[in-house]
C-alpha atoms as a PDB file:
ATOM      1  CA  UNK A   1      24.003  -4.677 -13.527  1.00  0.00           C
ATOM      2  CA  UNK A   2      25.388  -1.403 -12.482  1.00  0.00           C
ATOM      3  CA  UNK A   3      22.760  -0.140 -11.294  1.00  0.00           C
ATOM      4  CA  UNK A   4      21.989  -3.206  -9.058  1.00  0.00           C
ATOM      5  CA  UNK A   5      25.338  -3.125  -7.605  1.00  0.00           C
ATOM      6  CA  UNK A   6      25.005   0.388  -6.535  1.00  0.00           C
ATOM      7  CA  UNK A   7      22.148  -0.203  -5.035  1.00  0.00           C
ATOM      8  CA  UNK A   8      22.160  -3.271  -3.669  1.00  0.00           C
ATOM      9  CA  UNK A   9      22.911  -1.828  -0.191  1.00  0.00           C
ATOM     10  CA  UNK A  10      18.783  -0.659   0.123  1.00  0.00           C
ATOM     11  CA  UNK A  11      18.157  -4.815   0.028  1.00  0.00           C
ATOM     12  CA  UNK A  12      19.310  -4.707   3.240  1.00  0.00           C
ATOM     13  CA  UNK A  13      17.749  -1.278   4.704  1.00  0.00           C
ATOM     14  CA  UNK A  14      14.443  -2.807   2.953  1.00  0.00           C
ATOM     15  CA  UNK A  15      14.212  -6.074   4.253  1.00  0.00           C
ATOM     16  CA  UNK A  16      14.918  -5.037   8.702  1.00  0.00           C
ATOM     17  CA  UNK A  17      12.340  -2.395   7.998  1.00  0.00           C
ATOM     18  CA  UNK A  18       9.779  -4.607   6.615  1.00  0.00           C
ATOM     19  CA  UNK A  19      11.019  -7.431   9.181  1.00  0.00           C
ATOM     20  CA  UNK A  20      10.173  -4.645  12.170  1.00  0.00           C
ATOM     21  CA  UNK A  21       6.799  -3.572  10.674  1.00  0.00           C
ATOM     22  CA  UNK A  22       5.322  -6.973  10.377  1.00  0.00           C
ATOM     23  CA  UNK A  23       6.962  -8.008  13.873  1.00  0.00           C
ATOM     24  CA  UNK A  24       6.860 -11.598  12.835  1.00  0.00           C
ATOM     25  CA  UNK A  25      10.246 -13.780  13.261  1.00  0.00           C
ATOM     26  CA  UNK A  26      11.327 -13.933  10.091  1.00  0.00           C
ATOM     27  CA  UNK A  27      14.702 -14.916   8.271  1.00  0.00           C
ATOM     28  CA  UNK A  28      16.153 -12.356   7.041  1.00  0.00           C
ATOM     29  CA  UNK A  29      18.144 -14.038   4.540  1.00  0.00           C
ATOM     30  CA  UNK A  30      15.147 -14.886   2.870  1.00  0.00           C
ATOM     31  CA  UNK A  31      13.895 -11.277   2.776  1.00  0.00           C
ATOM     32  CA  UNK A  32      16.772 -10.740   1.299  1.00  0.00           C
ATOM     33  CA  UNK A  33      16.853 -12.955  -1.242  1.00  0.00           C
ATOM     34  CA  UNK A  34      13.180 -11.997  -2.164  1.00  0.00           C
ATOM     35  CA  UNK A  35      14.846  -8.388  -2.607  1.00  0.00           C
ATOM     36  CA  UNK A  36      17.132  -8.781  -4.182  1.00  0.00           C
ATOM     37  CA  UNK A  37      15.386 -10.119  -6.987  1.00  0.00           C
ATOM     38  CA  UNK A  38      12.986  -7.383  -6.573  1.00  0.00           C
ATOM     39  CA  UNK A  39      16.302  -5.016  -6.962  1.00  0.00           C
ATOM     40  CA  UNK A  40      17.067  -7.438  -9.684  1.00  0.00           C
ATOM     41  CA  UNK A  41      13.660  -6.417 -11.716  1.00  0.00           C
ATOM     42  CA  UNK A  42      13.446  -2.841 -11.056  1.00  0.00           C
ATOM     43  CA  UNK A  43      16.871  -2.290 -12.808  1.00  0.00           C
ATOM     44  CA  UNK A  44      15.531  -4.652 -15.858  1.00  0.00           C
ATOM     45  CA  UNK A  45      11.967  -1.780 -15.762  1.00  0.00           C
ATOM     46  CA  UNK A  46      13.600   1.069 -14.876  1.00  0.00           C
ATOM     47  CA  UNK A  47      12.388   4.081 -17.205  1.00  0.00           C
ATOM     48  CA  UNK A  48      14.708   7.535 -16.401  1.00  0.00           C
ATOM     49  CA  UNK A  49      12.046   9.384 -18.177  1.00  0.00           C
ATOM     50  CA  UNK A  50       9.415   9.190 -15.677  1.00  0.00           C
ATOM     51  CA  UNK A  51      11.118  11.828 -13.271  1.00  0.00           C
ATOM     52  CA  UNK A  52      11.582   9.241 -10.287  1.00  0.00           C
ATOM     53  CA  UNK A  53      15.226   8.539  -9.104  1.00  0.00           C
ATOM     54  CA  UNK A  54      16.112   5.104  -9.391  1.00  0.00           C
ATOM     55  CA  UNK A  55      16.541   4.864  -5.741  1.00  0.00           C
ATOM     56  CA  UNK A  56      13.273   5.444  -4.813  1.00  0.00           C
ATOM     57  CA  UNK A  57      11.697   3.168  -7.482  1.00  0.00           C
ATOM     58  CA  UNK A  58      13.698   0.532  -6.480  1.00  0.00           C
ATOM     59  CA  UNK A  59      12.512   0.926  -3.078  1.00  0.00           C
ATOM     60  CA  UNK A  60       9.051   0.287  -4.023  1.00  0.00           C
ATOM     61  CA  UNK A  61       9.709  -2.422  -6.077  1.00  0.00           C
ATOM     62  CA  UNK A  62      11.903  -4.449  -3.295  1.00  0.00           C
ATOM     63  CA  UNK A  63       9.471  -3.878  -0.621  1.00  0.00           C
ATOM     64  CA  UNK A  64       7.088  -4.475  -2.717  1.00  0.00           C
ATOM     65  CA  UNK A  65       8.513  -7.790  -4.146  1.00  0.00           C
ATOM     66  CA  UNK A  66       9.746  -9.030   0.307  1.00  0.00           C
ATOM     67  CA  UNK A  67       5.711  -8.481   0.710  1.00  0.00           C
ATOM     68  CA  UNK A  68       4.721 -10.801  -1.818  1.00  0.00           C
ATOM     69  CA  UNK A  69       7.514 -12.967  -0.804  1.00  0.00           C
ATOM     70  CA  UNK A  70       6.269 -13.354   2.963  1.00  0.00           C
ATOM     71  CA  UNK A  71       2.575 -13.405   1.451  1.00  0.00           C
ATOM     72  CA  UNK A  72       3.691 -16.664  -0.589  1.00  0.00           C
ATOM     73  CA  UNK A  73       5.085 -18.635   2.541  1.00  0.00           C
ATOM     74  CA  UNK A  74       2.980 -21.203   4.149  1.00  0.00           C
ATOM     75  CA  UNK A  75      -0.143 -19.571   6.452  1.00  0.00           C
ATOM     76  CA  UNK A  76       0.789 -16.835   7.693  1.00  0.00           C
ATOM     77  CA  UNK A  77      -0.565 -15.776  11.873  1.00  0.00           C
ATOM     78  CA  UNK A  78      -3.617 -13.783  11.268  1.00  0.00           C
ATOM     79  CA  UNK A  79      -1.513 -10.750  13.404  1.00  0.00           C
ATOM     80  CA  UNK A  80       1.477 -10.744  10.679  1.00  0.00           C
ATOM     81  CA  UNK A  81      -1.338 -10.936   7.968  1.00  0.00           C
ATOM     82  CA  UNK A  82      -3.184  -7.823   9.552  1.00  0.00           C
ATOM     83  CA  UNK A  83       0.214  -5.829   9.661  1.00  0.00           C
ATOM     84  CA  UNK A  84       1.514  -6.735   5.785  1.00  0.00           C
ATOM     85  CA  UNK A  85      -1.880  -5.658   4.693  1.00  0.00           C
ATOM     86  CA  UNK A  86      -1.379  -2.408   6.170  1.00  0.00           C
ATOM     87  CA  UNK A  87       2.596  -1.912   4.935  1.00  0.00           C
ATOM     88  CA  UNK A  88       1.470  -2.968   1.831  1.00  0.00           C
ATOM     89  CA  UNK A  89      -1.521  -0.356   1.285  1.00  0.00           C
ATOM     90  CA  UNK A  90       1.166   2.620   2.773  1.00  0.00           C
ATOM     91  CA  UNK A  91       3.441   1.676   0.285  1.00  0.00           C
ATOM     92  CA  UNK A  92       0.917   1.324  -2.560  1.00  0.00           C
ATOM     93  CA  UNK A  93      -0.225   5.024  -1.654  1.00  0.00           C
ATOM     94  CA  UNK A  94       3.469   6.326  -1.684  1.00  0.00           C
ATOM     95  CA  UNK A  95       4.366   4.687  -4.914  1.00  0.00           C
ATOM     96  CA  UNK A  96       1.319   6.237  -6.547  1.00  0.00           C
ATOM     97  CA  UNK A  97       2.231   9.356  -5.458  1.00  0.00           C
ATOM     98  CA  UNK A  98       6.217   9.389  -5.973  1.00  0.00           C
ATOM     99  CA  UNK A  99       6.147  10.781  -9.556  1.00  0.00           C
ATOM    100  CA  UNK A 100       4.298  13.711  -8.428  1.00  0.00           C
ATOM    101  CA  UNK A 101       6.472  14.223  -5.362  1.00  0.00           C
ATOM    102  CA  UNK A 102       9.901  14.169  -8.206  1.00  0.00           C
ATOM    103  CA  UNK A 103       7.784  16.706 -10.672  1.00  0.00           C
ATOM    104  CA  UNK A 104       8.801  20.382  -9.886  1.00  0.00           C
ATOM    105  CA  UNK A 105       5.586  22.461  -8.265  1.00  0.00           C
ATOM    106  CA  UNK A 106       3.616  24.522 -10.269  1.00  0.00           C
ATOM    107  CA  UNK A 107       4.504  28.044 -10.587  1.00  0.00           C
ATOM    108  CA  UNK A 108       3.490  30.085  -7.384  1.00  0.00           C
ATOM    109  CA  UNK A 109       3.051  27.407  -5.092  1.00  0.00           C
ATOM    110  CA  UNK A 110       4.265  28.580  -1.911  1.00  0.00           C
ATOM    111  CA  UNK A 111       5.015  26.990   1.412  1.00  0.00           C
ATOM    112  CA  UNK A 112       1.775  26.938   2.764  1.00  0.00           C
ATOM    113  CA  UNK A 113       0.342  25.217  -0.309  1.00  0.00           C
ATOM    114  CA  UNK A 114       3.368  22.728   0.047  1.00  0.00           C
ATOM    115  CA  UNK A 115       2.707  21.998   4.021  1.00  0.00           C
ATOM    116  CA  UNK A 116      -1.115  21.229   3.080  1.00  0.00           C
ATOM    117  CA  UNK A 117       0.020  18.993   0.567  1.00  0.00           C
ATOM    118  CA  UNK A 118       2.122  17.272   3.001  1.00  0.00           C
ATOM    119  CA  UNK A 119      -0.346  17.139   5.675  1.00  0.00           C
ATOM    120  CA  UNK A 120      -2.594  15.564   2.667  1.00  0.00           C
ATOM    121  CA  UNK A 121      -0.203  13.083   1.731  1.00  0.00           C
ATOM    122  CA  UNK A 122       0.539  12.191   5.172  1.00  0.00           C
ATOM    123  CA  UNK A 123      -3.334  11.614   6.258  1.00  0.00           C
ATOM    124  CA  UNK A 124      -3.983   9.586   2.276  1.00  0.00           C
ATOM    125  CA  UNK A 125      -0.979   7.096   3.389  1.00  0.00           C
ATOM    126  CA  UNK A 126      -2.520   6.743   7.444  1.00  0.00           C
ATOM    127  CA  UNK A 127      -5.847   6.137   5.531  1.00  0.00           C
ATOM    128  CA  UNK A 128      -4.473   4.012   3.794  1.00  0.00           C
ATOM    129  CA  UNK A 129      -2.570   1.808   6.433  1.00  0.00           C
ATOM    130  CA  UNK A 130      -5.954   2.089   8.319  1.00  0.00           C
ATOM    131  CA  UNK A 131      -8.212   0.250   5.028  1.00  0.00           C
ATOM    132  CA  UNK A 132      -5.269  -2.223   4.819  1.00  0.00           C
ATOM    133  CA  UNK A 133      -5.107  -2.907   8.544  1.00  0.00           C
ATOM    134  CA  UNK A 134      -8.410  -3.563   9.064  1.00  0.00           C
ATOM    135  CA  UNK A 135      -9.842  -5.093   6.063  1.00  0.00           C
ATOM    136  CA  UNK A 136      -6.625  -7.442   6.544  1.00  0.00           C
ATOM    137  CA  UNK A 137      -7.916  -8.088   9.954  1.00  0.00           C
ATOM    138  CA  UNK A 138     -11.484  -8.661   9.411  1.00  0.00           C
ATOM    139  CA  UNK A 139     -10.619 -11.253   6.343  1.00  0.00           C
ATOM    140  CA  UNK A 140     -11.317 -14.727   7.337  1.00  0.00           C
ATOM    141  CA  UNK A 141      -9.797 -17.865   6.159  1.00  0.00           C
ATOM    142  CA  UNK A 142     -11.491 -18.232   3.713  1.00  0.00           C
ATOM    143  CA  UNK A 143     -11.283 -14.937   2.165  1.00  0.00           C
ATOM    144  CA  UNK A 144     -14.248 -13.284   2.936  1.00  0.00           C
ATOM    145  CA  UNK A 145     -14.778 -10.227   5.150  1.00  0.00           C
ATOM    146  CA  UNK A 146     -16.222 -11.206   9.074  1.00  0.00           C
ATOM    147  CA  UNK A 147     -16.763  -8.919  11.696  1.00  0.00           C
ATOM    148  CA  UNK A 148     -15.469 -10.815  14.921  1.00  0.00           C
ATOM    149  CA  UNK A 149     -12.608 -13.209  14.853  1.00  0.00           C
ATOM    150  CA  UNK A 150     -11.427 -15.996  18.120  1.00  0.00           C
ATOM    151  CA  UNK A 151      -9.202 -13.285  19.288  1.00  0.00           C
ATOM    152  CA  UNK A 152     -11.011 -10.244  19.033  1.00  0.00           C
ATOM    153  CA  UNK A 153     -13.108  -8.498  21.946  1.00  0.00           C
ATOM    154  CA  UNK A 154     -16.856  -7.352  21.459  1.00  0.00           C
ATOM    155  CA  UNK A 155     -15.725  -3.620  21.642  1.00  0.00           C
ATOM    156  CA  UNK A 156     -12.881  -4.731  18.668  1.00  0.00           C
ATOM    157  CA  UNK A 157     -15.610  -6.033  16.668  1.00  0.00           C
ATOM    158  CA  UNK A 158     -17.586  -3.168  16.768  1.00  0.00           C
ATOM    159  CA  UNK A 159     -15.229  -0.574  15.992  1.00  0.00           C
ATOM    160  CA  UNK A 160     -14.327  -3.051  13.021  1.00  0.00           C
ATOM    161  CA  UNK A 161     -17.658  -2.964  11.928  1.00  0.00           C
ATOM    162  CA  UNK A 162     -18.125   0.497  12.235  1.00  0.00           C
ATOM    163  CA  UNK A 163     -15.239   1.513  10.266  1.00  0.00           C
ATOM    164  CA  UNK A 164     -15.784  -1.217   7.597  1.00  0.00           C
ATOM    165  CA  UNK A 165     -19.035   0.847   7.198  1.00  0.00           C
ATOM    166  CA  UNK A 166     -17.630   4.045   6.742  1.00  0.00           C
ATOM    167  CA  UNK A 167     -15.158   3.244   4.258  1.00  0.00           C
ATOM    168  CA  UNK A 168     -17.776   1.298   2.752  1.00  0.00           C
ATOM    169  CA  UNK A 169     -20.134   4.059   2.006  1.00  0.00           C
ATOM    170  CA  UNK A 170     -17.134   6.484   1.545  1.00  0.00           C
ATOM    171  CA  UNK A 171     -15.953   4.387  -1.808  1.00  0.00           C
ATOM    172  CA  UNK A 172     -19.672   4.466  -2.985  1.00  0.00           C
ATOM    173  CA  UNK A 173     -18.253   8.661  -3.618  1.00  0.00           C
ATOM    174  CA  UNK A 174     -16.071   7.640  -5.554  1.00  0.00           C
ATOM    175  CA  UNK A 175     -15.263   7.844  -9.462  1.00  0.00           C
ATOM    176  CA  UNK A 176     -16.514   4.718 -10.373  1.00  0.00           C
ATOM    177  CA  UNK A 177     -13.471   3.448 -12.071  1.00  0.00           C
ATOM    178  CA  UNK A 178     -11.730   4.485  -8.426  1.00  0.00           C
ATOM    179  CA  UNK A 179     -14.463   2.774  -6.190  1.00  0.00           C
ATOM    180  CA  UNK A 180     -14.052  -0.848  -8.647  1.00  0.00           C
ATOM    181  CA  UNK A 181     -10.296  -0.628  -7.626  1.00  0.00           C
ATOM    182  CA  UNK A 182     -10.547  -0.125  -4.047  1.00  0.00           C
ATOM    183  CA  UNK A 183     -13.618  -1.909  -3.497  1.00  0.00           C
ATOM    184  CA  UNK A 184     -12.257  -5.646  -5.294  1.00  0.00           C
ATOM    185  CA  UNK A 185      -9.219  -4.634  -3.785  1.00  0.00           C
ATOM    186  CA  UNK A 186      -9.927  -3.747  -0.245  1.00  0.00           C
ATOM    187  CA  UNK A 187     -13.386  -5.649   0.092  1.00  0.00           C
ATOM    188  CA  UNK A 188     -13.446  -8.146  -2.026  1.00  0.00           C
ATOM    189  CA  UNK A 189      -9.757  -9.423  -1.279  1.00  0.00           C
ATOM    190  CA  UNK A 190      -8.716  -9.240  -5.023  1.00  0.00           C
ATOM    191  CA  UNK A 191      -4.770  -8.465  -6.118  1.00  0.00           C
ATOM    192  CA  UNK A 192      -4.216  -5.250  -6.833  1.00  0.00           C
ATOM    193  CA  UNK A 193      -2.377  -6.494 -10.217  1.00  0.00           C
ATOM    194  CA  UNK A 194      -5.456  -8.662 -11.393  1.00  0.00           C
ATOM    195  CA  UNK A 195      -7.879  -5.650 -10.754  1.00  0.00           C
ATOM    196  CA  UNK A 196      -5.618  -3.433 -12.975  1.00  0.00           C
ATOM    197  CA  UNK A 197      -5.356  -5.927 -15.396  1.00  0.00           C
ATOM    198  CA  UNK A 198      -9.239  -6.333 -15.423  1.00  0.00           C
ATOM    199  CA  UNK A 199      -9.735  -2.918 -15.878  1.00  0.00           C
ATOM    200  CA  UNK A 200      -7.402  -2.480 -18.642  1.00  0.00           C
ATOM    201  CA  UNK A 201      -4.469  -0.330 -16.381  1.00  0.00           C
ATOM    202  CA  UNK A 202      -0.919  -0.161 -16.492  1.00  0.00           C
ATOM    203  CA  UNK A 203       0.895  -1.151 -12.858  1.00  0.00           C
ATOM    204  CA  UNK A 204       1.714   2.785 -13.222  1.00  0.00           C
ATOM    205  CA  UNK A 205      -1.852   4.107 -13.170  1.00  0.00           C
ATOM    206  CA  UNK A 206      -3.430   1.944 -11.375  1.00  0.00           C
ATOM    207  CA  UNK A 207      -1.220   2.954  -8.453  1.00  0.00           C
ATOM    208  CA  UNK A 208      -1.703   6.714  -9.309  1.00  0.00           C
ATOM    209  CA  UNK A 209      -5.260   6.158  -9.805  1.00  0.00           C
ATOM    210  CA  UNK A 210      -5.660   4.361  -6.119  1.00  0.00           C
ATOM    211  CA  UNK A 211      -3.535   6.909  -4.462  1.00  0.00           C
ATOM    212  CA  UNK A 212      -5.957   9.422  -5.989  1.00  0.00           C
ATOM    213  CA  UNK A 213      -8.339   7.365  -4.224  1.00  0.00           C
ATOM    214  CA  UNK A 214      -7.467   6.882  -1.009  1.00  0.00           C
ATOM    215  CA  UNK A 215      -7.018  10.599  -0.924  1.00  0.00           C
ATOM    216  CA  UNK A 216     -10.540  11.254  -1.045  1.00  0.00           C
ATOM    217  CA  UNK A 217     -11.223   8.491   0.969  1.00  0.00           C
ATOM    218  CA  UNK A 218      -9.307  10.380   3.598  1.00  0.00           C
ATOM    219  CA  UNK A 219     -10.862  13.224   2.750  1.00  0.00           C
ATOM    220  CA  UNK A 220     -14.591  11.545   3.074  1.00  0.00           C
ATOM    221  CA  UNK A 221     -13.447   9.747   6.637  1.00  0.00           C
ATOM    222  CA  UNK A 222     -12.219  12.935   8.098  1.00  0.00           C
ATOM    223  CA  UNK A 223     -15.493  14.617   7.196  1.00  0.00           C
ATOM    224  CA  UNK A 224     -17.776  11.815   8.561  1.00  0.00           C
ATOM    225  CA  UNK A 225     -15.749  11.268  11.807  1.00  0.00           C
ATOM    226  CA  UNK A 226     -15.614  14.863  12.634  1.00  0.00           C
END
């Protein structure tokens, strides 16, 4: 429990930040009570020997365990749906990439190499945010993906549909172990969790293995769009 109790205090930090980002009016005693038991279970998994601080593991897993909280309440607006979607895929992207960001670079890499892979990291988690933002907007009730909702415009509805087809083709490049996870994930409205699972991955590498992803993704988009 000691490391709970010294950390306890990022509950709180956690929970407003996730509260602003999805701009719903939410209690935020119950995003904290969803994590602190997300605090709670990090300090049960913790594993030193990774290379990640426990802070910033326990970071992911309480935002991680206030999204699933919100997701579980009672239908959500589509709007908050739209913007947990996109926190969620951000974080996903960051988590996958934390380890490496805690490793020590490689020998000779200087501060232009470390500025590009900033500017890398930075465009993989907007990418991100962007697949999560819009896939989560274009999901209908029942699941499946639509290209104009009540409250979108015409001109919303096509640049939906156009981007839906880029990132579409752009997973098709993909590894094909890659392109599974973010397609079920992404298109097919699948958990992250059971498509690891499925594919026989740890929680660990899926997450590396989709931040890899999204990278190229990024990559791909930048390409076609410019």
């Amino acid at each position: 429990m000691e490391r709970f109790n010294a950390t306890l205090d990022l509950v709180d930090i956690v929970a407003r930040q996730v509260g602003r980002a999805i701009g719903q009016n939410l209690e935020l005693e119950e995003l904290l009570s969803y994590g602190r038991e997300g605090l709670l279970d990090a300090a049960r998994r913790y594993d030193a020997d990774r290379g990640v601080p426990f802070r910033a593991y326990a970071n992911y897993r309480v935002r991680g365990a206030i999204i699933d909280g919100v997701r579980s309440q009672a239908r959500l607006p589509r709007r908050t749906y739209e913007r947990l979607s996109a926190v969620e895929a951000g974080d996903r992207f960051s988590e996958g990439a934390a380890e490496d960001a805690y490793s020590p670079p490689p020998p000779g890499h200087s501060p232009v190499e470390a500025e590009r892979a900033l500017a890398e990291h930075l465009a993989g988690m907007a990418t991100a945010m962007a697949v999560g933002l819009v896939t989560g907007a274009a999901r209908g009730d029942d699941g499946e993906l639509t290209t104009l909702v009540a409250s979108d415009d015409p001109e919303a509805a096509t640049a939906r549909a156009e981007l839906l087809a880029l990132v579409r083709s752009a997973i098709d490049d993909l590894a094909p172990q890659e392109a599974e996870l973010v397609r079920r994930h992404y298109i097919e409205g699948e958990r992250f969790d059971a498509v690891a699972q499925d594919l026989g991955l740890s929680k660990s590498w899926a997450s590396r293995l989709h931040t890899r992803a999204i990278k190229r993704l990024a990559r791909r988009l930048r390409s076609a769009t410019g």
